[in-house]
Structure formats: structure tokens, C-alpha cells
Protein backbone atom coordinates (compact mmCIF):
# COMPACT_ATOMS: atom_id res chain seq x y z
CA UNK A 1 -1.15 16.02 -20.72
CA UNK A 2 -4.76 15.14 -21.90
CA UNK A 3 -7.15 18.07 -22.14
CA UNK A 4 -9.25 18.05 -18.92
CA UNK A 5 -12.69 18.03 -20.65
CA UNK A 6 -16.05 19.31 -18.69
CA UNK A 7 -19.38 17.71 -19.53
CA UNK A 8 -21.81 19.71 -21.42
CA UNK A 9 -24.10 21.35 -19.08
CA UNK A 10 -27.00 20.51 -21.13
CA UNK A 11 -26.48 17.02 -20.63
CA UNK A 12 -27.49 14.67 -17.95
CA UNK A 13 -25.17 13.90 -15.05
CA UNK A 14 -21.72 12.39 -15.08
CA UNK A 15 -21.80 8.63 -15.36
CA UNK A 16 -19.98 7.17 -12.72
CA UNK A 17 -19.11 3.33 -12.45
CA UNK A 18 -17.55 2.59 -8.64
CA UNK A 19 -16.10 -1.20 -8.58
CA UNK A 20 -16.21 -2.13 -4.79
CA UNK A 21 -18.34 -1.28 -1.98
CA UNK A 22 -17.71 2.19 0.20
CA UNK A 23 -18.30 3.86 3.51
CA UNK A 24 -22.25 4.84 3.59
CA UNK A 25 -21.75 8.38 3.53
CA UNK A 26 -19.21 8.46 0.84
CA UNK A 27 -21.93 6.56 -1.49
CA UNK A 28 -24.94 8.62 -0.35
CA UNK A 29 -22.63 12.03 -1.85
CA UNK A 30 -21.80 10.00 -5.18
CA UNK A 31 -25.30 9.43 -5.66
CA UNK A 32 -25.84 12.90 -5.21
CA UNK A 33 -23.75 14.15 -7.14
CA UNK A 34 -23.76 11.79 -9.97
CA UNK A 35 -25.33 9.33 -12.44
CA UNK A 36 -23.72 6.42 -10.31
CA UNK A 37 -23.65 2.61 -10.70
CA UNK A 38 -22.68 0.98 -7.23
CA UNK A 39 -21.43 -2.25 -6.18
CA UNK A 40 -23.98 -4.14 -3.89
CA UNK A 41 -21.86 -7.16 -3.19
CA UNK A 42 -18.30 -6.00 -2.96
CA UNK A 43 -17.13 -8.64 -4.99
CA UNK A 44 -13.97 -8.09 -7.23
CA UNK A 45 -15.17 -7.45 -10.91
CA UNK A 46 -14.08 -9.71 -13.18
CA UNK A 47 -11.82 -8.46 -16.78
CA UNK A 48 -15.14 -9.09 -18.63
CA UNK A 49 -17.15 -6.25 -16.29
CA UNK A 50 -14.75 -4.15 -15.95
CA UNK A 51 -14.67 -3.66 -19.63
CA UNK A 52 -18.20 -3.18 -20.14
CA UNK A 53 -18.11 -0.67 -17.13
CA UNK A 54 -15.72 1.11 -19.22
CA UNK A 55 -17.29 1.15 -22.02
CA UNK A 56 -20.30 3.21 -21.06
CA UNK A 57 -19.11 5.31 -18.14
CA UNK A 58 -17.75 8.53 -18.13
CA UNK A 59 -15.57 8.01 -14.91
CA UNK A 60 -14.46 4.51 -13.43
CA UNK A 61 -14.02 4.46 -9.64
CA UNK A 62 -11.68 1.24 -9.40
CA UNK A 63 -9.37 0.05 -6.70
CA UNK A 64 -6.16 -1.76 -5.88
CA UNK A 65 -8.27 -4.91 -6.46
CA UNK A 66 -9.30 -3.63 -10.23
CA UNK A 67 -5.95 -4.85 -12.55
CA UNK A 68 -6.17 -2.12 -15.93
CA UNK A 69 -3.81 -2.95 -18.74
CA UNK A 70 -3.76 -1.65 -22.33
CA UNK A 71 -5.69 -4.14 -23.67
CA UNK A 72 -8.64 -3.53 -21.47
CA UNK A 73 -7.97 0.48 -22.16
CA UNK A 74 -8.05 -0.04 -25.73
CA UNK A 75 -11.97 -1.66 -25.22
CA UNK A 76 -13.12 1.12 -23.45
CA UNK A 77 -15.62 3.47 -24.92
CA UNK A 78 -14.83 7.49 -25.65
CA UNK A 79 -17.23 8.02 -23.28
CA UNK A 80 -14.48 7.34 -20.50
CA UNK A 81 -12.27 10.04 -19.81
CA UNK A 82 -11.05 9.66 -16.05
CA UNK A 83 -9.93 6.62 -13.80
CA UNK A 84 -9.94 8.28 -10.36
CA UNK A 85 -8.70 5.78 -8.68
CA UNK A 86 -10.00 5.05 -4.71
CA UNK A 87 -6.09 4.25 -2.82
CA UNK A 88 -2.84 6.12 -3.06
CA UNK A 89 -0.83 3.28 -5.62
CA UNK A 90 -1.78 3.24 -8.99
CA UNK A 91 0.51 0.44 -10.31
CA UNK A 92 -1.89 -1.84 -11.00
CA UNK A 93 -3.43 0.97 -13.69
CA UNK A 94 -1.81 1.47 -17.08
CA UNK A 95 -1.38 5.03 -16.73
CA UNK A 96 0.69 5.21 -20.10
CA UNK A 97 -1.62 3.36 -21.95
CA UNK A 98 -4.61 5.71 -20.18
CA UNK A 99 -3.22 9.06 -21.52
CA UNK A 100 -2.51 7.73 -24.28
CA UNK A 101 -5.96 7.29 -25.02
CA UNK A 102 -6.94 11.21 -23.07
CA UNK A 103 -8.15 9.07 -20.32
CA UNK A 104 -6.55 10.96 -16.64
CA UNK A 105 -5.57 9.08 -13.68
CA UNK A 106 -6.02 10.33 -10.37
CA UNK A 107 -5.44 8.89 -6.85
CA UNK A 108 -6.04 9.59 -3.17
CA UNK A 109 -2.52 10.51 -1.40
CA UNK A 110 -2.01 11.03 2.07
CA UNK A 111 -4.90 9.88 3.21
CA UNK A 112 -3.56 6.75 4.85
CA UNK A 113 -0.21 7.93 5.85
CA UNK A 114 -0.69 8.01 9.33
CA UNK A 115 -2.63 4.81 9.63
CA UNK A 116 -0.26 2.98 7.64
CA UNK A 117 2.65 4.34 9.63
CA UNK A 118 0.61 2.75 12.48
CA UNK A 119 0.27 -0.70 11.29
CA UNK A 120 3.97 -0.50 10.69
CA UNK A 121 4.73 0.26 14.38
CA UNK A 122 1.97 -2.31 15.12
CA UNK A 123 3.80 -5.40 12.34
CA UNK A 124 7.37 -4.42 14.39
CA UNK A 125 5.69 -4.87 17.99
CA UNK A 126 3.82 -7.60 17.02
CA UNK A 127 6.73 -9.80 15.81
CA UNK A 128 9.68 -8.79 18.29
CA UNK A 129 7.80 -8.64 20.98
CA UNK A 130 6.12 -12.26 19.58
CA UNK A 131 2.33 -11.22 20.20
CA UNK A 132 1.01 -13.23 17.87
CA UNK A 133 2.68 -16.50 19.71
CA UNK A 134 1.32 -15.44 23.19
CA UNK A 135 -2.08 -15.28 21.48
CA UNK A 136 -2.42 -18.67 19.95
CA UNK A 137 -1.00 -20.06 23.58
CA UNK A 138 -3.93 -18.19 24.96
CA UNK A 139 -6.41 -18.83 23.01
CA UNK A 140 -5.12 -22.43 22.49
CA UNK A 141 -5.73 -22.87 26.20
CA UNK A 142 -1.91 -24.44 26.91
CA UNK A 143 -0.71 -21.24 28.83
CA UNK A 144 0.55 -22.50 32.13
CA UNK A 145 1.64 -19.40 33.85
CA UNK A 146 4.25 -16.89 34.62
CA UNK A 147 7.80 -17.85 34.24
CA UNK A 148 11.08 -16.06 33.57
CA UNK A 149 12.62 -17.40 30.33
CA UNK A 150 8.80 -18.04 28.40
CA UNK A 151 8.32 -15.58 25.25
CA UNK A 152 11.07 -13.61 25.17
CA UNK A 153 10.90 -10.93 22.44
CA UNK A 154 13.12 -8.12 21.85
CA UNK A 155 13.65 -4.55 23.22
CA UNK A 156 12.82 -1.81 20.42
CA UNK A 157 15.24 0.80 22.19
CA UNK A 158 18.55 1.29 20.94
CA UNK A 159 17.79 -0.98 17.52
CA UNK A 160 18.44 -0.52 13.92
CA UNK A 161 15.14 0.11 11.37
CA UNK A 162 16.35 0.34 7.93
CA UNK A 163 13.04 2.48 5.92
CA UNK A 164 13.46 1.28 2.22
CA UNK A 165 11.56 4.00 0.67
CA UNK A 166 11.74 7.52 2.72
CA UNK A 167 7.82 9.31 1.44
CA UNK A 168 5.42 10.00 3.46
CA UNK A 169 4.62 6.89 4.91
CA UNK A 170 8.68 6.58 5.39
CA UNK A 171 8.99 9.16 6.75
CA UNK A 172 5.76 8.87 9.30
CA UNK A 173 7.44 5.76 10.32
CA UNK A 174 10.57 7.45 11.12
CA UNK A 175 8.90 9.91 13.74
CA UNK A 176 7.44 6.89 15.67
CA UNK A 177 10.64 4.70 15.52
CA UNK A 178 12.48 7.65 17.19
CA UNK A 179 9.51 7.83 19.91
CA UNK A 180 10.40 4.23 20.18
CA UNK A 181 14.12 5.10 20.71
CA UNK A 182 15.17 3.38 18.08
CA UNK A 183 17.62 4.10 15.14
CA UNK A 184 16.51 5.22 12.20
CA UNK A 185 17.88 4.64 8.88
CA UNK A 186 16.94 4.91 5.23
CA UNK A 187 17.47 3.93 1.33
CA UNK A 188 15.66 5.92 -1.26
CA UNK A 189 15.98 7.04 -4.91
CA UNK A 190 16.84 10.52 -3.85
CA UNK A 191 18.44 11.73 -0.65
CA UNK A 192 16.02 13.81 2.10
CA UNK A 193 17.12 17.34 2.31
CA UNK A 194 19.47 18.04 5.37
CA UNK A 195 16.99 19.47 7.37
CA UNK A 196 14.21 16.72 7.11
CA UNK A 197 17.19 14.42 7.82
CA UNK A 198 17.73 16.04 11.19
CA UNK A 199 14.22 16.54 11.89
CA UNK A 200 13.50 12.27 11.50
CA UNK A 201 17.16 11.54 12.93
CA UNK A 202 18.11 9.97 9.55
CA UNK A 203 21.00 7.89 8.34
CA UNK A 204 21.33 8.21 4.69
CA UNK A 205 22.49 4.62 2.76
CA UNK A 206 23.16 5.36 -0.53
CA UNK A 207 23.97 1.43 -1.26
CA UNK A 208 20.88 -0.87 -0.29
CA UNK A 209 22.79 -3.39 0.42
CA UNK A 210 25.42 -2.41 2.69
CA UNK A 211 22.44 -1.00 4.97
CA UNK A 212 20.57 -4.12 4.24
CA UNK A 213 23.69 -6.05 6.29
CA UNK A 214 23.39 -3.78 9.28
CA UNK A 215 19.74 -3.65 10.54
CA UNK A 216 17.96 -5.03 12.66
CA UNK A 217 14.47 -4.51 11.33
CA UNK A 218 13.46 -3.59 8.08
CA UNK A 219 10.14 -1.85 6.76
CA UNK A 220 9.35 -1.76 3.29
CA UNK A 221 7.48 1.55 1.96
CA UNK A 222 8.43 1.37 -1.77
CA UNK A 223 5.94 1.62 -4.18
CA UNK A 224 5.63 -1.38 -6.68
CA UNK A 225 7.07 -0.05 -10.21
CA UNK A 226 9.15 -1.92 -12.54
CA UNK A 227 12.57 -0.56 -10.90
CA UNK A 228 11.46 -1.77 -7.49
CA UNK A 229 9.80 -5.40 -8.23
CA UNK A 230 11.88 -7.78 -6.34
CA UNK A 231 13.73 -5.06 -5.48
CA UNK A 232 14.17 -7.42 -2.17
CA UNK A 233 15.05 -10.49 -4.00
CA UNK A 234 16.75 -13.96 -2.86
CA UNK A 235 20.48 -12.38 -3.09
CA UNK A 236 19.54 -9.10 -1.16
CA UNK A 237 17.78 -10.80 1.54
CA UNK A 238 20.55 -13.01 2.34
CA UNK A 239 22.79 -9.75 2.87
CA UNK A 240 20.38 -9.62 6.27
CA UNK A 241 21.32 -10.67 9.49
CA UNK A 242 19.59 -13.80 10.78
CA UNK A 243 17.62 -12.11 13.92
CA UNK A 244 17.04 -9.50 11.42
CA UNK A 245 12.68 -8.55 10.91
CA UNK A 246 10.80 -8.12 7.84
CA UNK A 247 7.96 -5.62 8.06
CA UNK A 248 6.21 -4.89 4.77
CA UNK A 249 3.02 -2.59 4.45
CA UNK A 250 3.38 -0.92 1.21
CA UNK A 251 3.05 -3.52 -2.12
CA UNK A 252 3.76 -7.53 -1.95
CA UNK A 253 5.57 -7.56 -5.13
CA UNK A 254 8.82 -5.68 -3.78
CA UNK A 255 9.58 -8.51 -1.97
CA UNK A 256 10.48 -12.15 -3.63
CA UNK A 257 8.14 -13.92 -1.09
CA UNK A 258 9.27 -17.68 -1.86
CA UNK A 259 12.80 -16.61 -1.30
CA UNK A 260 11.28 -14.74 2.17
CA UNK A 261 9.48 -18.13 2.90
CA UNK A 262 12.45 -20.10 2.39
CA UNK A 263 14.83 -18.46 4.63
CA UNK A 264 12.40 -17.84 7.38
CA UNK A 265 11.45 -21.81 8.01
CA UNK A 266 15.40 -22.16 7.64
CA UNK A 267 15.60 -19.74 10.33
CA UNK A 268 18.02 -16.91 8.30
CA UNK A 269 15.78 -14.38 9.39
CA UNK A 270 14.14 -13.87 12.84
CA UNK A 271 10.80 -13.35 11.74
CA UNK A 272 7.97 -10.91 9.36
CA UNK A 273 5.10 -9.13 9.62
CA UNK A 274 3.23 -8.88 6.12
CA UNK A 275 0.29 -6.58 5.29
CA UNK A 276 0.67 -7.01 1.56
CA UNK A 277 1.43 -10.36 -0.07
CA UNK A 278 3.17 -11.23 -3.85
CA UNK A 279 0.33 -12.73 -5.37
CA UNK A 280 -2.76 -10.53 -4.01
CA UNK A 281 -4.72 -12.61 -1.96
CA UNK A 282 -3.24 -15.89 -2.99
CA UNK A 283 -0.69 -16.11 -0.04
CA UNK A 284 1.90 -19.14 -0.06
CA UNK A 285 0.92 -21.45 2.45
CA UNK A 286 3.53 -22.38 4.06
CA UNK A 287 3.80 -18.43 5.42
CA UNK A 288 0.93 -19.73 7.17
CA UNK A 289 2.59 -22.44 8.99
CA UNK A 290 5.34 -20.33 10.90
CA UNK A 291 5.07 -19.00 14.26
CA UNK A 292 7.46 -16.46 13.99
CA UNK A 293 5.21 -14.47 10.65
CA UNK A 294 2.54 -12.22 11.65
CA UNK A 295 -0.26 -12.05 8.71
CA UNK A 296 -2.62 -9.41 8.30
CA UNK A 297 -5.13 -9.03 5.24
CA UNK A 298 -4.05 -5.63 3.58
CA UNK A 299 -5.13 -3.49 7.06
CA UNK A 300 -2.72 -0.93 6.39
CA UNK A 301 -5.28 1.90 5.86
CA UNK A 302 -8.22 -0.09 6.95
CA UNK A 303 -9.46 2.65 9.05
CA UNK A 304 -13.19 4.55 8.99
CA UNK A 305 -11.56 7.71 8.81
CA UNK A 306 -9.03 7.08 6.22
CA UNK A 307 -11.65 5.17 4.12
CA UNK A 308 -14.05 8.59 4.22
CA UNK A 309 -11.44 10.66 3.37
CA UNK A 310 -9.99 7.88 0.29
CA UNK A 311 -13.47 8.71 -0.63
CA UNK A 312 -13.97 12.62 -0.35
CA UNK A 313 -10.58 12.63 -2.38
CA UNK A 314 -12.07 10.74 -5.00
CA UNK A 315 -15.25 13.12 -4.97
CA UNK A 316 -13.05 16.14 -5.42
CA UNK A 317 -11.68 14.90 -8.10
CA UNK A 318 -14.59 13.82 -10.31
CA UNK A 319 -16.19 16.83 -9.19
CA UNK A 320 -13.25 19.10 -10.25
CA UNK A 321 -12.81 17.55 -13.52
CA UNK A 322 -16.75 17.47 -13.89
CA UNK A 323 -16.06 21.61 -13.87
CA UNK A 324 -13.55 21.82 -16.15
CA UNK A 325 -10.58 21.56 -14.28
CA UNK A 326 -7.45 19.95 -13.30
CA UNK A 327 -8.34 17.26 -10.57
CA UNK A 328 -5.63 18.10 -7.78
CA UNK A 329 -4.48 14.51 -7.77
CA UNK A 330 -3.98 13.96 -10.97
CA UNK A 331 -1.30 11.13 -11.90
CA UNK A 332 1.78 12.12 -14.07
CA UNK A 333 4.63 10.22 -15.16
CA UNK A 334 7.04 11.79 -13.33
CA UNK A 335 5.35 10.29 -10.02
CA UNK A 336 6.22 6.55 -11.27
């Protein structure tokens, strides 16, 4: 591990560089605190800045928006010694390449467990219970009344959610699902113990697949790493069933989402609810045409008090390596 290295008292404060805009009140402590450079129009900083940012601060406050690599590492001036990065996923950081260099990583975990875990609930309502239909007929005005066999959804009691990727978000979604009444199921690199198992009501797949072929919905809450891109690809979501639902909330890239498009406007599977998207913001259009895909720009977390506390994480850790110590979320390889 890179030594953590504390800034010589004598010398003026801690440069910090933050690359998007944040709550108020998580600002107004930076500025406190540090020498701080802060974004006034929340616009995504291009390779070019982001370099130069590096390249005279002592910390760099990026987000999932802010792509690192080792080319853009190896530009960056000695000055820079930690990335503490505001969000939980890191993958879009070269943390090899980082402390390689004695640059640390750290992230904010936790923080938006619950509130993801929400959305989740939310994407699953949303699409079997076909919200996002009844809306547009609403708002379209063409809503003609009541009547008996108009938007019919599907009951969550009683049905099969298959959690690819059991952490804490996983796992958060469990305990909801089973307030829901339905089934809960799971793949994951490594099996829960016994008695977390009995706590969620678990079902244990060790194959992907084969639990793939039996649910009825399924929420993605993988991380994005190189075992797990595509890790839904064309092959895997075929093994579905076609009223099957797609719910992903965690990174875009875990699912092949041309393969997704193409079987939902074929109608091999029911429907999706998507808070993340392949390609960043650059979302294949013709996800935007079907009626039977609810959309949602990347709200997973986008709550004011998961935001503040993304942000008082990212304090504590410039402030705890600022001291001389280990920042308590500090990024290792054995978490990727």
C-alpha cells in the first residue's frame, strides 16, 4: 500500500480540486477546511481539465462522470496523492495505475444503500404494475375511464426476484422484496453465510444461468469490473422467460443493452426499468420508443440526504489523510 503522507504543517492548506457541483453545505465545509477549487457550472470536465486539475492539486474530488485511466495518471503532478472519489463505484478510476504511482483511492460506501434499494422497489412497481403507461394516457389526455381488462400489471406476491449481486444494496433489496411477499433469490461470487441467508429468506444459485431461466424479475446490483461486463449478455438473456423484468440500478455496462433492446421490441422479455445505461448518458434510442421500459437518469442515490452524507464521507477522508492517517475508505485491490 502507498505510504499515507500528511502535509507539512508549515505549509498552506491542502489543495483540493472537486469536479462537479455539491450540496451547499457540503461545499461551504470544503472551503473551510481546504484550499478548494469548485465547479460553478456542473459541467463534466473534459480529459484536457482533468489533467491540469491533476497536475497541481493535492487531492482530486472526481465522480462517476470523471473517466481516470493510466495515461491521464501518468500526467499528473507529484503534488497529487489522493483521488477520494464522491460515489461508492470506482470502476471508472484506474486504481492500479493510481497506486502505482502512491496516489490512494477512496470512495463513499453505504451511503446510498438504502436509497438505491428504493429505486429498485420503485423500477419493479413501476414496470409490472405499468405506471409509466397509465401516466402518458393521463397526461396524454386519451384516458376514457374505468374498465375491467385496461392496464393490467402484475401481482408482486408470490413472484420470483433473482438479485445478481448479493452486497449491500442486494441484500437491502432482499428485505423489501420479502415485505413485498415475494421470493427471493440470489447469484453472487461468494455464497451469504447461513444465517444472513435465513435472515433475507435466500435461495442460493450457484449457476447464473439456471436461476436466470426461473425468475420472474431480475435486479442487477453487480458492480462493473472486467469479470462482470456483459456479464448479462445476448446468450444469458435469452435463458429468461419472456414475461420475465429487467431492473438494473447498479452500472449500465453489466448488461449488453442492444441485445436488451432487441429482445424487448421482439417481445422476449416483458419489460425493464433502467437507472444506469451502457454508454453513460448516450442511451440507444430506440429504448426510448417502448412502452413497456421505464427510464430514469441515474436517480438511484439521487437523494439530499444521501448526497450530504456522499459528501461528509469524502470530507473524512481528505481530512484523515490530511492528518496522517489511513482514510477509512480507502480502496484496495481485493475490493475489485
Amino acid at each position: 500500500m502507498p505510504a499515507v503522507q500528511a502535509t507539512d504543517p508549515t505549509r498552506s492548506r491542502l489543495k483540493v480540486t472537486v469536479t462537479r457541483r455539491l450540496p451547499e453545505a457540503v461545499e461551504a465545509r470544503m472551503s473551510e477546511l481546504f484550499d478548494v477549487s469548485l465547479s460553478t457550472d456542473d459541467r463534466r470536465m473534459t480529459r484536457d481539465e482533468l489533467v491540469a486539475a491533476m497536475r497541481v492539486s493535492d487531492v482530486l474530488v472526481p465522480t462517476v462522470t470523471d473517466a481516470i485511466d493510466a495515461n491521464m495518471l501518468a500526467q499528473a503532478g507529484e503534488k497529487l496523492k489522493l483521488i477520494a472519489n464522491y460515489g461508492a463505484g470506482v470502476d471508472h478510476i484506474d486504481v492500479h495505475s493510481a497506486r502505482q504511482r502512491g496516489i490512494l483511492v477512496t470512495n463513499t460506501p453505504g451511503v446510498v444503500t438504502e436509497d438505491t434499494a428504493d429505486m429498485v422497489m420503485a423500477l419493479i412497481l413501476g414496470v409490472t404494475r405499468r405506471i409509466p403507461e397509465g401516466m402518458a394516457e393521463m397526461q396524454a389526455g386519451r384516458w376514457q375511464g374505468w374498465a375491467p381488462t385496461s392496464h393490467l400489471g402484475g401481482r408482486l406476491g408470490g413472484r420470483r426476484l433473482g438479485i445478481l449481486g448479493m452486497g449491500r444494496i442486494g441484500q437491502a433489496v432482499a428485505r423489501r422484496a420479502n415485505v413485498f411477499g415475494m421470493q427471493v433469490h440470489y447469484h453472487n461470487r461468494r455464497r451469504l453465510r447461513p444465517e444472513i441467508e435465513a435472515e433475507l429468506q435466500a435461495t442460493w444459485w450457484d449457476s447464473l444461468d439456471q436461476m436466470l431461466a426461473r425468475m420472474d424479475i431480475v435486479s442487477v446490483n453487480a458492480p462493473h469490473t472486467p469479470s462482470t461486463f456483459h456479464l448479462l449478455n445476448a446468450r444469458r438473456l435469452k435463458l429468461l422467460k419472456p414475461s420475465a423484468v429487467v431492473i438494473n440500478t447498479s452500472r449500465g455496462e453489466v448488461i449488453d443493452e442492444n441485445a436488451l433492446t432487441r429482445m424487448l421490441r421482439a417481445g422476449e422479455i416483458a419489460g425493464a426499468g433502467l437507472d444506469v445505461f451502457e454508454h453513460g448518458h448516450e442511451i440507444n434510442p430506440r429504448l426510448r420508443e417502448l412502452p413497456n421500459v421505464m427510464l430514469l437518469p441515474h436517480m438511484g442515490s439521487a437523494t439530499i440526504e444521501g448526497r450530504v452524507e456522499m459528501g461528509e464521507k469524502v470530507l473524512i477522508n481528505i481530512k484523515t489523510f490530511a492528518d496522517g492517517h489511513r482514510p477509512p475508505d480507502l480502496v484496495v485491490p481485493s475490493m475489485l
